[in-house]
N, C-alpha and C. Protein backbone atom coordinates (compact mmCIF):
# COMPACT_ATOMS: atom_id res chain seq x y z
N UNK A 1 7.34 11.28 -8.40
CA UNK A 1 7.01 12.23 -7.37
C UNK A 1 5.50 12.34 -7.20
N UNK A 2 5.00 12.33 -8.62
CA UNK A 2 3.15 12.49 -8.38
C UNK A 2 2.43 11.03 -7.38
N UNK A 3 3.35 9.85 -7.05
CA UNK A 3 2.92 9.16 -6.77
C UNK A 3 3.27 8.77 -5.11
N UNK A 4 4.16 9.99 -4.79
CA UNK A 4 4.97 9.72 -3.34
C UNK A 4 4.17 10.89 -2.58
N UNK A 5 3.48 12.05 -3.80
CA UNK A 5 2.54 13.09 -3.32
C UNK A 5 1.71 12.58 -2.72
N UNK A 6 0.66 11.43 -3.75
CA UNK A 6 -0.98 10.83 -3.71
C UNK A 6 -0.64 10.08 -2.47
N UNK A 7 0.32 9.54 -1.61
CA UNK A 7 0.36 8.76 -0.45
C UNK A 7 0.35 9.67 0.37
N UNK A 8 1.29 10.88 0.06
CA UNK A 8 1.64 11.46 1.54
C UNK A 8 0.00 12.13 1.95
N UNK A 9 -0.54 12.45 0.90
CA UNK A 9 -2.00 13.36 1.01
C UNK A 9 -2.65 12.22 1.75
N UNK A 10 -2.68 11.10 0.81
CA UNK A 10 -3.84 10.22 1.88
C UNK A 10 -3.14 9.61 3.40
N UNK A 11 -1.72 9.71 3.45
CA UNK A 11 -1.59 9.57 5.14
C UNK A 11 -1.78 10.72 6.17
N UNK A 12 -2.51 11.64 5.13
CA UNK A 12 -2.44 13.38 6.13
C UNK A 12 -3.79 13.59 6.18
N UNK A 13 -4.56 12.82 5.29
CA UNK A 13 -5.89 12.95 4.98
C UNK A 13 -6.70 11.72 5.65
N UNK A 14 -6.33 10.76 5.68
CA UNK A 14 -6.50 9.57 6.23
C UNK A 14 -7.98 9.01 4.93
N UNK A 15 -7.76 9.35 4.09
CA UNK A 15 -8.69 8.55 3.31
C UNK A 15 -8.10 8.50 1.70
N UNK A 16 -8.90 8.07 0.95
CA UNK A 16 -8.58 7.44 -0.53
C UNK A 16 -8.74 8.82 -1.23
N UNK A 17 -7.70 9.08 -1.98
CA UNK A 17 -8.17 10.06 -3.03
C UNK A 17 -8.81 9.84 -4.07
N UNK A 18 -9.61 10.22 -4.66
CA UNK A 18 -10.73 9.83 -5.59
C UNK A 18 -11.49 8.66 -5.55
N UNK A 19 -11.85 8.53 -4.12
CA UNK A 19 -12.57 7.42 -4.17
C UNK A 19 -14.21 7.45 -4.43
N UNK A 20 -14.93 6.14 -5.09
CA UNK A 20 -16.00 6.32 -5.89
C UNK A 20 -15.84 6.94 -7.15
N UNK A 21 -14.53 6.92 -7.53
CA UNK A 21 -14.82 7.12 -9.09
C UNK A 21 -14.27 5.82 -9.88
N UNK A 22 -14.83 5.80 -10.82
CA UNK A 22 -14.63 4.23 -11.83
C UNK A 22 -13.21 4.61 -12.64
N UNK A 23 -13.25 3.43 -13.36
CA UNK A 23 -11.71 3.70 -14.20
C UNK A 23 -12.21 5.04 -15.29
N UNK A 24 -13.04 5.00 -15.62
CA UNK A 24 -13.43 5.95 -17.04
C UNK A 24 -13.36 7.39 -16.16
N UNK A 25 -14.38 7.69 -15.50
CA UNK A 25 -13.48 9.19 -14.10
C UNK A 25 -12.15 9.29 -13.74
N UNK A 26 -11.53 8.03 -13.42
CA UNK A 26 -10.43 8.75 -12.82
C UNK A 26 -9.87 8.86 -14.12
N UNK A 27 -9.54 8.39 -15.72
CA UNK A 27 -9.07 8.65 -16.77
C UNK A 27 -9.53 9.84 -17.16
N UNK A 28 -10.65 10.18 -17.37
CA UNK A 28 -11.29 11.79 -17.64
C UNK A 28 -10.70 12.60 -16.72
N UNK A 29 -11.33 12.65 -15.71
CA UNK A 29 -11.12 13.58 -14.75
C UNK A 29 -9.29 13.65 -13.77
N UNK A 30 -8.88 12.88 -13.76
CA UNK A 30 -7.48 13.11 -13.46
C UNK A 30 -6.40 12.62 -14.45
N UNK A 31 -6.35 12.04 -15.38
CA UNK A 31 -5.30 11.92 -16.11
C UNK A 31 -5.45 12.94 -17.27
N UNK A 32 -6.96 12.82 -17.98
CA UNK A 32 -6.70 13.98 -19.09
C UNK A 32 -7.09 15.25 -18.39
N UNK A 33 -8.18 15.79 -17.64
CA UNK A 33 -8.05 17.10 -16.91
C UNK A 33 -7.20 17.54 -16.51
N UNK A 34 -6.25 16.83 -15.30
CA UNK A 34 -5.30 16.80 -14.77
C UNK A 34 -6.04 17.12 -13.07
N UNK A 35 -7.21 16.49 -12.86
CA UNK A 35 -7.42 16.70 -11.17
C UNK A 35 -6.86 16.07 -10.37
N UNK A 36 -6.80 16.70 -9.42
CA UNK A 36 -6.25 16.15 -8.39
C UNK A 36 -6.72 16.33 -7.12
N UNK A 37 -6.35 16.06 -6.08
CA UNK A 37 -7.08 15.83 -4.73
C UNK A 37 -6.94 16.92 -4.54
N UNK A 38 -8.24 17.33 -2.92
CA UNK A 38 -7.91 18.92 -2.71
C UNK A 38 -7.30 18.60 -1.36
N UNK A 39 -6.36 19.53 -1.22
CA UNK A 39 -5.66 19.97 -0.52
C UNK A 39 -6.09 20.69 1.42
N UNK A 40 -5.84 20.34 1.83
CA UNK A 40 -6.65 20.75 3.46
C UNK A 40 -5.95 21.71 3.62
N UNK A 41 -6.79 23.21 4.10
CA UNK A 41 -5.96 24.43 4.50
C UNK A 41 -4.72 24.15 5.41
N UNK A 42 -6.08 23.75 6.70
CA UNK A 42 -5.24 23.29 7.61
C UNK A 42 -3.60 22.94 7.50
N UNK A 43 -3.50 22.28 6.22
CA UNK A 43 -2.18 21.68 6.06
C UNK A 43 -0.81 22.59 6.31
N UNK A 44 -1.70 24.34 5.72
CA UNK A 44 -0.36 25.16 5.73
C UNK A 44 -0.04 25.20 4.03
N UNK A 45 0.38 26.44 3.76
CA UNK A 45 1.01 26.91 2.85
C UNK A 45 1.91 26.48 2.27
N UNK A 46 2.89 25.61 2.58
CA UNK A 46 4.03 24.79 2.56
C UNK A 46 3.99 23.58 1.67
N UNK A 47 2.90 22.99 3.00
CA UNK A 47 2.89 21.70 2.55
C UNK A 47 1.79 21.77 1.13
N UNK A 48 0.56 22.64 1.27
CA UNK A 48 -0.11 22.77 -0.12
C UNK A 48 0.57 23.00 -0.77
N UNK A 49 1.55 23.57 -1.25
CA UNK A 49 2.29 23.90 -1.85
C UNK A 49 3.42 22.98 -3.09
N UNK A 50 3.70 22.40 -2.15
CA UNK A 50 4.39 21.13 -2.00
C UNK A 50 3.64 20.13 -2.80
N UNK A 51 2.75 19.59 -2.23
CA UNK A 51 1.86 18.66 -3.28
C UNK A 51 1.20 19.10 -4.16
N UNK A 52 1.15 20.20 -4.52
CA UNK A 52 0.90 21.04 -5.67
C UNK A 52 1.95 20.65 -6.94
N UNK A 53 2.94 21.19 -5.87
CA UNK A 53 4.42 20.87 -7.06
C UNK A 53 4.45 19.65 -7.32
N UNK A 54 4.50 18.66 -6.95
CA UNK A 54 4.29 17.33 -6.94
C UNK A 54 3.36 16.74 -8.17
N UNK A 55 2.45 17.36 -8.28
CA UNK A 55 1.18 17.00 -8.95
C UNK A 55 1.43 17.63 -10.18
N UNK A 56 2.52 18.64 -10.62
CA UNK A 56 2.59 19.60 -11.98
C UNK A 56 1.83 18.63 -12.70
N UNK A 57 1.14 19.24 -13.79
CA UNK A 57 1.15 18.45 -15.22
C UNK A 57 2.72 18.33 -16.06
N UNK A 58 3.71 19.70 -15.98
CA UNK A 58 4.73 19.35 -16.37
C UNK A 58 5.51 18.31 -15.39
N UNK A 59 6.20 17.60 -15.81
CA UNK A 59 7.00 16.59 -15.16
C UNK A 59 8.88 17.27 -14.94
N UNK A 60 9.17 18.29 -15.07
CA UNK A 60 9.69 19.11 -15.43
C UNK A 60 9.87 20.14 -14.44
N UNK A 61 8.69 20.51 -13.51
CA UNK A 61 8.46 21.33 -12.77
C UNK A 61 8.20 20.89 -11.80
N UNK A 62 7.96 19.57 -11.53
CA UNK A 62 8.38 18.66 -10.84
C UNK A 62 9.57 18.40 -9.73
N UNK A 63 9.07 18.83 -8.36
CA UNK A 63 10.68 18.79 -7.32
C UNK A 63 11.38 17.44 -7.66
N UNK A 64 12.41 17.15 -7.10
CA UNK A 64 13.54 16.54 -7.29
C UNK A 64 13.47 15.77 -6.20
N UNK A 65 13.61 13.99 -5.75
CA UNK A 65 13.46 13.84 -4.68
C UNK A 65 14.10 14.36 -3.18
N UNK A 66 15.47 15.25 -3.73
CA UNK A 66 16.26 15.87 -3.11
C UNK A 66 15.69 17.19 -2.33
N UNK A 67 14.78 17.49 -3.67
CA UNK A 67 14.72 18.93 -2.74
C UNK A 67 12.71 18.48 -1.96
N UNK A 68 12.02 17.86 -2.71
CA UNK A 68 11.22 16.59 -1.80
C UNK A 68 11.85 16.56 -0.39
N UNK A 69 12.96 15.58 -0.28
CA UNK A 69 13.40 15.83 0.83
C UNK A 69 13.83 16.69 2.09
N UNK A 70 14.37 17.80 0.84
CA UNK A 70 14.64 18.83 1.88
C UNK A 70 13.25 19.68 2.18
N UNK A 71 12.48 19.89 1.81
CA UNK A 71 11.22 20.46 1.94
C UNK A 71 10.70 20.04 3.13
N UNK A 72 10.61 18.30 3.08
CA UNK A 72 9.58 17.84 4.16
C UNK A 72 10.86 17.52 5.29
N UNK A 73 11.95 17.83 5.53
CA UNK A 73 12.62 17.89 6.36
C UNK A 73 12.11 19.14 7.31
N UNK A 74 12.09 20.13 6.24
CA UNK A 74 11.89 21.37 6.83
C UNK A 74 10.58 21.39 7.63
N UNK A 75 9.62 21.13 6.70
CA UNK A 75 7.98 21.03 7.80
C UNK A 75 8.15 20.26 8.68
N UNK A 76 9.15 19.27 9.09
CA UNK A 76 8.92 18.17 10.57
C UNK A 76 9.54 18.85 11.54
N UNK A 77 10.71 19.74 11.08
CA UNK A 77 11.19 20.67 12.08
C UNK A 77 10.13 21.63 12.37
N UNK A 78 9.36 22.49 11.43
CA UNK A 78 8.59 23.20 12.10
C UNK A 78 7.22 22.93 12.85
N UNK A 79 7.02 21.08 12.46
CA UNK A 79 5.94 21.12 12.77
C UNK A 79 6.29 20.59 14.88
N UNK A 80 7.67 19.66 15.07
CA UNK A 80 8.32 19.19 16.14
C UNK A 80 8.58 20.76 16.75
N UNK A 81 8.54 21.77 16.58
CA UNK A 81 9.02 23.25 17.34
C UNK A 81 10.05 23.19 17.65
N UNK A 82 11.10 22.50 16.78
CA UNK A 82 12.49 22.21 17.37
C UNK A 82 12.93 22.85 15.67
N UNK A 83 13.41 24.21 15.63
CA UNK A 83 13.95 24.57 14.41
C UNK A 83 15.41 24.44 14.46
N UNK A 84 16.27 24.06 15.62
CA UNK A 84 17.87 23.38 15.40
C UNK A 84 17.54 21.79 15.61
N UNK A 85 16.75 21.30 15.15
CA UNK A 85 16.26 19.86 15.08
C UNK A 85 17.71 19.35 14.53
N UNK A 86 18.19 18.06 14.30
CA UNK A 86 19.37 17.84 13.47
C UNK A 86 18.57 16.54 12.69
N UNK A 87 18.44 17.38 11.17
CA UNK A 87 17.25 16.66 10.74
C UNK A 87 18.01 15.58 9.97
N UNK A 88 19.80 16.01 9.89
CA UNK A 88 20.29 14.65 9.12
C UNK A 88 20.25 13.41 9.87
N UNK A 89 20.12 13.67 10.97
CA UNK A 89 20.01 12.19 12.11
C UNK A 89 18.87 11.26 11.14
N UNK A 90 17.47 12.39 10.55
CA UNK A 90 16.67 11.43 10.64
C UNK A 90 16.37 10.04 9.89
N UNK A 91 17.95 9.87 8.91
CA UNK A 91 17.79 8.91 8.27
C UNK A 91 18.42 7.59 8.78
N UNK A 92 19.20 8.24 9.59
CA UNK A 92 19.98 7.11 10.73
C UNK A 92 19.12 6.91 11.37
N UNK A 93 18.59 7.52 12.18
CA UNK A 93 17.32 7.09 12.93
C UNK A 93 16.44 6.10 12.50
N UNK A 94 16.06 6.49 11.39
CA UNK A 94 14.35 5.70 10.81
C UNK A 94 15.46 4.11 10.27
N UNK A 95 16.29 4.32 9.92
CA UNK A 95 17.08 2.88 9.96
C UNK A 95 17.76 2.21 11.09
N UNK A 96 17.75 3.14 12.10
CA UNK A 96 18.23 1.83 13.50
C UNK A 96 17.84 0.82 14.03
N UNK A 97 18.76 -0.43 14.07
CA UNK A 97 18.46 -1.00 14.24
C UNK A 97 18.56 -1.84 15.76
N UNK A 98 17.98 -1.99 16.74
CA UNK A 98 18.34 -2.23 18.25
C UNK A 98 19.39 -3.60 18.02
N UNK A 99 20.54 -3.58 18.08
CA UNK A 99 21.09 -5.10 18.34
C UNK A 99 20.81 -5.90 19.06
N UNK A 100 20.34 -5.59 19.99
CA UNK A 100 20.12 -6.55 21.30
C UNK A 100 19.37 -6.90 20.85
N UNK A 101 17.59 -6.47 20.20
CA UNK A 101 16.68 -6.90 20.30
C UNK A 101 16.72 -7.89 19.20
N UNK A 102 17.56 -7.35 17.96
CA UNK A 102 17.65 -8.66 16.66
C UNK A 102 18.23 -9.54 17.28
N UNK A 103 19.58 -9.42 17.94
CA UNK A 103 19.50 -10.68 18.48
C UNK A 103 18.99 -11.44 18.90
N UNK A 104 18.48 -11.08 19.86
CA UNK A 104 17.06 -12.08 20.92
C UNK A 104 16.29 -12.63 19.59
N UNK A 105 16.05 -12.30 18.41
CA UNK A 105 14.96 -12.54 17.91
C UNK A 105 15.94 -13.44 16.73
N UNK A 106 16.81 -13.32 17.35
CA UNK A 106 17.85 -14.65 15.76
C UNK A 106 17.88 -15.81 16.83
N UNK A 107 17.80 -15.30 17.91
CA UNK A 107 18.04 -17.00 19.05
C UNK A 107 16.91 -17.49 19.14
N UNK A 108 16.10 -16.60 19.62
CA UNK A 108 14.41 -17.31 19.67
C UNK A 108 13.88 -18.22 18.01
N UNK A 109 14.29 -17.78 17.02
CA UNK A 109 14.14 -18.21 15.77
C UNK A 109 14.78 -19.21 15.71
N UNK A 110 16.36 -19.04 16.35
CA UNK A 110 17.48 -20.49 15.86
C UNK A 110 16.50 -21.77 17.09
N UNK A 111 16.43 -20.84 18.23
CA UNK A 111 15.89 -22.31 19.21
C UNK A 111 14.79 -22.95 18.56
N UNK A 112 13.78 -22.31 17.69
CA UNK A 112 12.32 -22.67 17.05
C UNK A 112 12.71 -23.68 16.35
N UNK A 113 13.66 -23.47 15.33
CA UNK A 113 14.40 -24.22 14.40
C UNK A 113 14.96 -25.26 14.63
N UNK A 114 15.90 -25.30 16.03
CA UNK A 114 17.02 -26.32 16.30
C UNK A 114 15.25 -27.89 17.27
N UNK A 115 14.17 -26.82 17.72
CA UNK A 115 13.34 -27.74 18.47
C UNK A 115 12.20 -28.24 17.27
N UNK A 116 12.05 -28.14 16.14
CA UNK A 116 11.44 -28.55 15.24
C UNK A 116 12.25 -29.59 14.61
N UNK A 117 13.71 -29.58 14.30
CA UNK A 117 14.43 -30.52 14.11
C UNK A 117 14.44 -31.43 15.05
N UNK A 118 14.54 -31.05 16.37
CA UNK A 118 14.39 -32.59 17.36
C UNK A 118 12.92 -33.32 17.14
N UNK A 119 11.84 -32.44 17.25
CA UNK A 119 10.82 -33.42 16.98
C UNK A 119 11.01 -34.31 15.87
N UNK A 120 11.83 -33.69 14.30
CA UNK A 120 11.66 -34.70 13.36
C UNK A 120 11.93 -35.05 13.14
N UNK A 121 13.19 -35.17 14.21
CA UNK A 121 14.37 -36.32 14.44
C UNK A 121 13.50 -37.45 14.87
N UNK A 122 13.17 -36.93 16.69
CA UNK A 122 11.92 -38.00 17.38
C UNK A 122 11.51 -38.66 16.25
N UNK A 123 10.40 -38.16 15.43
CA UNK A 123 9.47 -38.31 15.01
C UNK A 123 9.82 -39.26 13.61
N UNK A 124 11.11 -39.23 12.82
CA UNK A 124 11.87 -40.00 11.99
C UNK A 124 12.00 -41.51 13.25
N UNK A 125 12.69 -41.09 14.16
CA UNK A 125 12.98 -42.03 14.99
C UNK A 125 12.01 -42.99 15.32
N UNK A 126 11.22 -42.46 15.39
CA UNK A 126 9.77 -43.26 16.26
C UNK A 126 9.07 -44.20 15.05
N UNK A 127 8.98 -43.18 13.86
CA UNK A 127 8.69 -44.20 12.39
C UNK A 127 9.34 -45.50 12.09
N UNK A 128 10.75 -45.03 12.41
CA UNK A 128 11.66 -46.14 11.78
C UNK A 128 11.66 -47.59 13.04
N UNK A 129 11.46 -46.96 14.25
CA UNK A 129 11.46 -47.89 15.27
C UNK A 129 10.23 -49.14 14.81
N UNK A 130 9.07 -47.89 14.84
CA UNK A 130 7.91 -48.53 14.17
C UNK A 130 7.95 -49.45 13.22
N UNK A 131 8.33 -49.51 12.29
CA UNK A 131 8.22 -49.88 10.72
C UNK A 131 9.60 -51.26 10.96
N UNK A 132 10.15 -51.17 12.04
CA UNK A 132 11.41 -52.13 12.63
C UNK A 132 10.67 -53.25 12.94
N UNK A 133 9.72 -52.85 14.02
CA UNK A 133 8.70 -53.70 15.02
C UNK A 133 8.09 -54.54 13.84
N UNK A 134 7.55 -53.96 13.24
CA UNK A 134 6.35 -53.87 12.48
C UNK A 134 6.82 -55.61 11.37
N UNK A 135 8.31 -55.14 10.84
CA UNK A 135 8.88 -56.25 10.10
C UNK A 135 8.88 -57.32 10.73
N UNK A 136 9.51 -57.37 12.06
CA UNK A 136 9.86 -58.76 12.63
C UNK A 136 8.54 -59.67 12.94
């Protein structure tokens, strides 16, 4: 969880957490201190909150990816202003896949395939013709 926190902060933050510190800092200062990135007000109560929990030193006190989940379910609804959002869609969603478009993209691949084999068919062909000539 402390490590699904340190991403979500730097995709909300848009930069590196602890960056410019060497291996001997980030070992001092965040593994035995226990620091951690700071948190943007802006973010809301919630979500600080949240990566707070994330970050426990106990591992123990530590959310669950379940309730992880249900947490940041909850902030996309409030942050979309849609609070009857139907937030179980959103895992069907983020996995759909367009059929039509994989298809198109298994034919365009098979034609790439089936026209690379004709050249090295040709191209077998044209050797052996060669190397025919070449004997007589």
């Amino acid at each position: 969880m402390y490590s699904f926190a340190i991403m979500l902060w730097e995709m909300l933050s848009c930069s590196k957490p602890f960056a410019g510190y060497s291996l001997k800092m980030h070992h001092e200062n965040v593994v035995i201190k226990g620091g951690r990135p700071k948190v943007d007000e802006n973010w809301g109560p919630a979500m600080k909150g949240f990566l707070n929990s994330c970050w426990n030193q106990d591992l123990n006190k530590r959310p669950t990816a379940a309730k992880a989940s249900a947490i940041l379910k909850r902030e996309a609804a409030k942050v979309s202003g849609d609070v009857s959002l139907e937030l179980n869609n959103f895992r069907r969603k983020s996995t759909f896949v367009n059929r039509d478009s994989l298809r198109e993209s298994r034919m365009s691949s098979l034609e790439s395939a089936q026209q690379i084999a004709t050249s090295l068919r040709e191209a077998l062909q044209d050797t052996s013709d060669r190397s025919g000539d070449g004997g007589q």
